[in-house]
Protein backbone atom coordinates (compact mmCIF):
# COMPACT_ATOMS: atom_id res chain seq x y z
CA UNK A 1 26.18 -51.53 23.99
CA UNK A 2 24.10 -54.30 23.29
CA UNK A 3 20.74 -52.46 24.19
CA UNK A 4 21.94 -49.16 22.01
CA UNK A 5 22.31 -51.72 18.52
CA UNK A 6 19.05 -53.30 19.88
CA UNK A 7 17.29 -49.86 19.68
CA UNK A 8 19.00 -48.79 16.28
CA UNK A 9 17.35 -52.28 14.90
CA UNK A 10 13.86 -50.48 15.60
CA UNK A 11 12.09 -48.27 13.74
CA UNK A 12 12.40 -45.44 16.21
CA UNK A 13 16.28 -46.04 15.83
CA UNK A 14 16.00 -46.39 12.47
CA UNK A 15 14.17 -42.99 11.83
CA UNK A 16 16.44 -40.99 14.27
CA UNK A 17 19.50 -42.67 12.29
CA UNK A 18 17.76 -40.93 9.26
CA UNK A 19 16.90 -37.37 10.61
CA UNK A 20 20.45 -37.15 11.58
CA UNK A 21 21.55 -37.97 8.61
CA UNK A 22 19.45 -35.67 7.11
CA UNK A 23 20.24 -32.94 9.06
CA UNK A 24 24.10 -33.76 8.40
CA UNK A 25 24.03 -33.56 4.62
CA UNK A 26 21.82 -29.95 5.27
CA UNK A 27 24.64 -28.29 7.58
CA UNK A 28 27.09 -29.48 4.75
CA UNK A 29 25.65 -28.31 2.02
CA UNK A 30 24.99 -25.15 3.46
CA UNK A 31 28.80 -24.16 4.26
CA UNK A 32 29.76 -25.80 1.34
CA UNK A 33 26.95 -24.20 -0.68
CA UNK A 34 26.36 -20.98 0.50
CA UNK A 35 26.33 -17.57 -1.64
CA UNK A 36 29.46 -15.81 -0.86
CA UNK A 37 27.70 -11.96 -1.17
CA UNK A 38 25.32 -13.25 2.21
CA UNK A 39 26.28 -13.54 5.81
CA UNK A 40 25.49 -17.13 6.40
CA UNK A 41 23.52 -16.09 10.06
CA UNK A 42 20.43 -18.18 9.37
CA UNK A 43 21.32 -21.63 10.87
CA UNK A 44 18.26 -22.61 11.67
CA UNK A 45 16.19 -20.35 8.37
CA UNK A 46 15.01 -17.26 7.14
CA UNK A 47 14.20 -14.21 9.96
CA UNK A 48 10.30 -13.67 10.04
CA UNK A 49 9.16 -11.01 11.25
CA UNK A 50 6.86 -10.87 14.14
CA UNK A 51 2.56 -10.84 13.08
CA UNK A 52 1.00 -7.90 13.39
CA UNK A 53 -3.12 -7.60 14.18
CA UNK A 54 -4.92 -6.71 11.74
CA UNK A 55 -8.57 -6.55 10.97
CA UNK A 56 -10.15 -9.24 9.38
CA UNK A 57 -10.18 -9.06 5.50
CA UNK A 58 -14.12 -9.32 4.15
CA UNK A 59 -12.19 -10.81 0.62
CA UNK A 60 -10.15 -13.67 2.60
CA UNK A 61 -12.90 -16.37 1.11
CA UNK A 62 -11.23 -15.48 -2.53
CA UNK A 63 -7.91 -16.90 -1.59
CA UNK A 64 -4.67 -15.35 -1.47
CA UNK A 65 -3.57 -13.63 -4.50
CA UNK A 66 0.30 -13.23 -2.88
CA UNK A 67 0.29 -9.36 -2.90
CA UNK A 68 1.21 -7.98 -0.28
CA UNK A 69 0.65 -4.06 0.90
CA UNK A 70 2.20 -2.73 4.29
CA UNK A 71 0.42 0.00 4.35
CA UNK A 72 -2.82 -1.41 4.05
CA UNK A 73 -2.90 -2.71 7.56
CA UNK A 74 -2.00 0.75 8.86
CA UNK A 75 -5.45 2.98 9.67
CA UNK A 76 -5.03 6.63 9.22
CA UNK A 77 -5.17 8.88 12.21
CA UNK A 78 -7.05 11.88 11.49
CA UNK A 79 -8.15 14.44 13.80
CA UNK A 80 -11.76 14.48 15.16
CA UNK A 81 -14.26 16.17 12.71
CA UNK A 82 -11.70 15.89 9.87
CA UNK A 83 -13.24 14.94 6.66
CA UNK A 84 -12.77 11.41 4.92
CA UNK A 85 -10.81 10.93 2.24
CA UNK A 86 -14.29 10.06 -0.27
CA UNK A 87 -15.30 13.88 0.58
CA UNK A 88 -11.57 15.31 0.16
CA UNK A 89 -11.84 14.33 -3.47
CA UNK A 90 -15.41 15.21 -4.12
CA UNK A 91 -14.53 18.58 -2.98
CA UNK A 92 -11.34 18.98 -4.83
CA UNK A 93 -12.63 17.42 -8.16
CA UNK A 94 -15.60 19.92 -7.99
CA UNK A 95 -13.26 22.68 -7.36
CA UNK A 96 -10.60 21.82 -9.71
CA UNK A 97 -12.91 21.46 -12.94
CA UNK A 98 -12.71 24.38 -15.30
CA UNK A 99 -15.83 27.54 -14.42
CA UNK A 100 -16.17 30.25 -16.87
CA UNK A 101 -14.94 33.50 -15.04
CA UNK A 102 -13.02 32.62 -12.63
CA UNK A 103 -9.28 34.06 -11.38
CA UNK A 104 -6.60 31.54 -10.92
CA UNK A 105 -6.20 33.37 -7.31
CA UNK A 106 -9.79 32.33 -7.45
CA UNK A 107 -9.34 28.81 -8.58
CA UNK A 108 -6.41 28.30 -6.23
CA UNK A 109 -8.28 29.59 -3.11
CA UNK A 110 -10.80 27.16 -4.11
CA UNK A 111 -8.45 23.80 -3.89
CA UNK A 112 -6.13 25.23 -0.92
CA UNK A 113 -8.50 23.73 1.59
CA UNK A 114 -8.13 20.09 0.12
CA UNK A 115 -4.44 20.10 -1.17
CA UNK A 116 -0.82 19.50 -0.13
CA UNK A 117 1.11 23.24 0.42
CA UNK A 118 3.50 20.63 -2.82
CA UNK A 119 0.41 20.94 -4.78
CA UNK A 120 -0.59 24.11 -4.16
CA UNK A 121 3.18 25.10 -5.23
CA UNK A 122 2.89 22.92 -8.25
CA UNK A 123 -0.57 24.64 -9.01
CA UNK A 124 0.71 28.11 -8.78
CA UNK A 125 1.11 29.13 -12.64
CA UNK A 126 -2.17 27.36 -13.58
CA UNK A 127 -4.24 28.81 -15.81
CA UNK A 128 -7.81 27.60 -14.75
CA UNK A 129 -8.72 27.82 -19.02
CA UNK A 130 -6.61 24.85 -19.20
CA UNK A 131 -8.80 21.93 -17.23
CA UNK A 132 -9.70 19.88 -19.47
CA UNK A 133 -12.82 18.98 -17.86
CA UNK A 134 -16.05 21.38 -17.13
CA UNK A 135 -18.29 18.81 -15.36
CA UNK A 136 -18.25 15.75 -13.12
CA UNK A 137 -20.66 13.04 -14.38
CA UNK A 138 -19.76 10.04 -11.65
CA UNK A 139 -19.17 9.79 -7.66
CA UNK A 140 -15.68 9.15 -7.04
CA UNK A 141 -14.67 5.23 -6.65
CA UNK A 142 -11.64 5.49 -3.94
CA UNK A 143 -8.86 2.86 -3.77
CA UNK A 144 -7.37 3.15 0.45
CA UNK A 145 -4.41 1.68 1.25
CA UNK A 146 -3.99 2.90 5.04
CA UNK A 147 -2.49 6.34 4.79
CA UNK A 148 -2.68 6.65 1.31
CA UNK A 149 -6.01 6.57 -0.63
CA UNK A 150 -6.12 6.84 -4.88
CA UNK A 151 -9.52 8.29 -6.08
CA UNK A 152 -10.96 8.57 -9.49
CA UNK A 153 -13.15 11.02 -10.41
CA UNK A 154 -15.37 10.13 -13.68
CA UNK A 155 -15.48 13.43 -15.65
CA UNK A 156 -16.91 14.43 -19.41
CA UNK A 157 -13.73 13.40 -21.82
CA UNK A 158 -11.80 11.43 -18.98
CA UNK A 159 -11.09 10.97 -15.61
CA UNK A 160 -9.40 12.79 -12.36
CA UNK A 161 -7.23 10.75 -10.36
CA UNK A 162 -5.99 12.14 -7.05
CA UNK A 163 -3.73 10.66 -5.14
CA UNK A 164 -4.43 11.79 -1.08
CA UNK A 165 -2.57 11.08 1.95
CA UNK A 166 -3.65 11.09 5.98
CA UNK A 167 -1.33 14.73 6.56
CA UNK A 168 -1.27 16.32 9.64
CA UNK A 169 -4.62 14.78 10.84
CA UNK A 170 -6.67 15.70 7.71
CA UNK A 171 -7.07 14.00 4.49
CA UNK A 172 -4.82 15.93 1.43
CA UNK A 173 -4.57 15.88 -2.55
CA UNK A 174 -0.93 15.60 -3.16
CA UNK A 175 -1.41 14.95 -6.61
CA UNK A 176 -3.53 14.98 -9.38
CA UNK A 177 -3.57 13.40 -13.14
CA UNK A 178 -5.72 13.64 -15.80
CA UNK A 179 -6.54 10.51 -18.11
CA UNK A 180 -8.22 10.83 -21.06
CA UNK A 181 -11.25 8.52 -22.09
């Protein structure tokens, strides 16, 4: 008994004394203190999920802004040959843009290539006279987040913005906007 006081009177003692008692007054508060609408089946914290690899980000030296995007780690898995998502909206903004002349079975034929069958059912009482836009005057600047890419395309009196998704092995419009300069 003697040599158990002895090593309490020690620092080492002393600081085990304390991380018990810490660790005491923790475990009460949190039975005493917990939310009643949550299980309480963290004793020991919060579930993390596991890391997952990822390639290295060429903006890490500009810190961490705290955003986080799940589907930015996941790479899209296209078929070989298929075209990337920069060309997919090239194409489809070139093909969308109003042409003097021209059928909407015309028009239509020309985006089915590029677009969603959703689109192409959203498209189908177009009138091509409508676009607001006759010519392109930019290359497209393309936002990708893994499967899912956003692309602008800079036209005369605004801009197209086409959202595309990795479909069935192939980049695909699913949706289109029009914003106004």
């Amino acid at each position: 008994m003697r040599t158990v006081l002895r090593l309490l009177g020690t620092r080492y003692g002393i600081a085990m004394v304390l991380i018990v008692v810490v660790l005491v007054v923790v475990g009460f508060g949190r039975t005493v203190f917990t939310e009643g609408d949550q299980p309480n089946n963290d004793a020991l914290g919060p579930t993390v999920a596991p890391a997952t690899a990822a390639s290295p980000d060429p903006f890490s030296s500009l810190g961490d802004d705290g955003f986080q995007d799940d589907q930015a780690s996941v790479a899209p898995s296209l078929s070989k040959g298929a075209a990337d998502a920069n060309a997919v909206a090239t194409r489809f903004g070139k093909a969308w843009i109003r042409k003097a002349g021209i059928t909407g079975e015309q028009w239509r034929a020309g985006l089915k290539p590029d677009a969603s069958s959703e689109l192409m059912e959203d498209l189908a009482d177009t009138d091509p006279n409508d676009v607001p836009t006759a010519t392109i005057t930019g290359p497209v600047v393309l936002e990708s987040f893994g499967q899912v890419a956003t692309a602008k395309v800079p036209a005369d009196g605004g801009t197209i913005v086409l959202q595309l998704e990795a479909l069935n092995g192939r980049w695909q419009v699913t949706s289109l906007d029009w914003e106004v300069a």
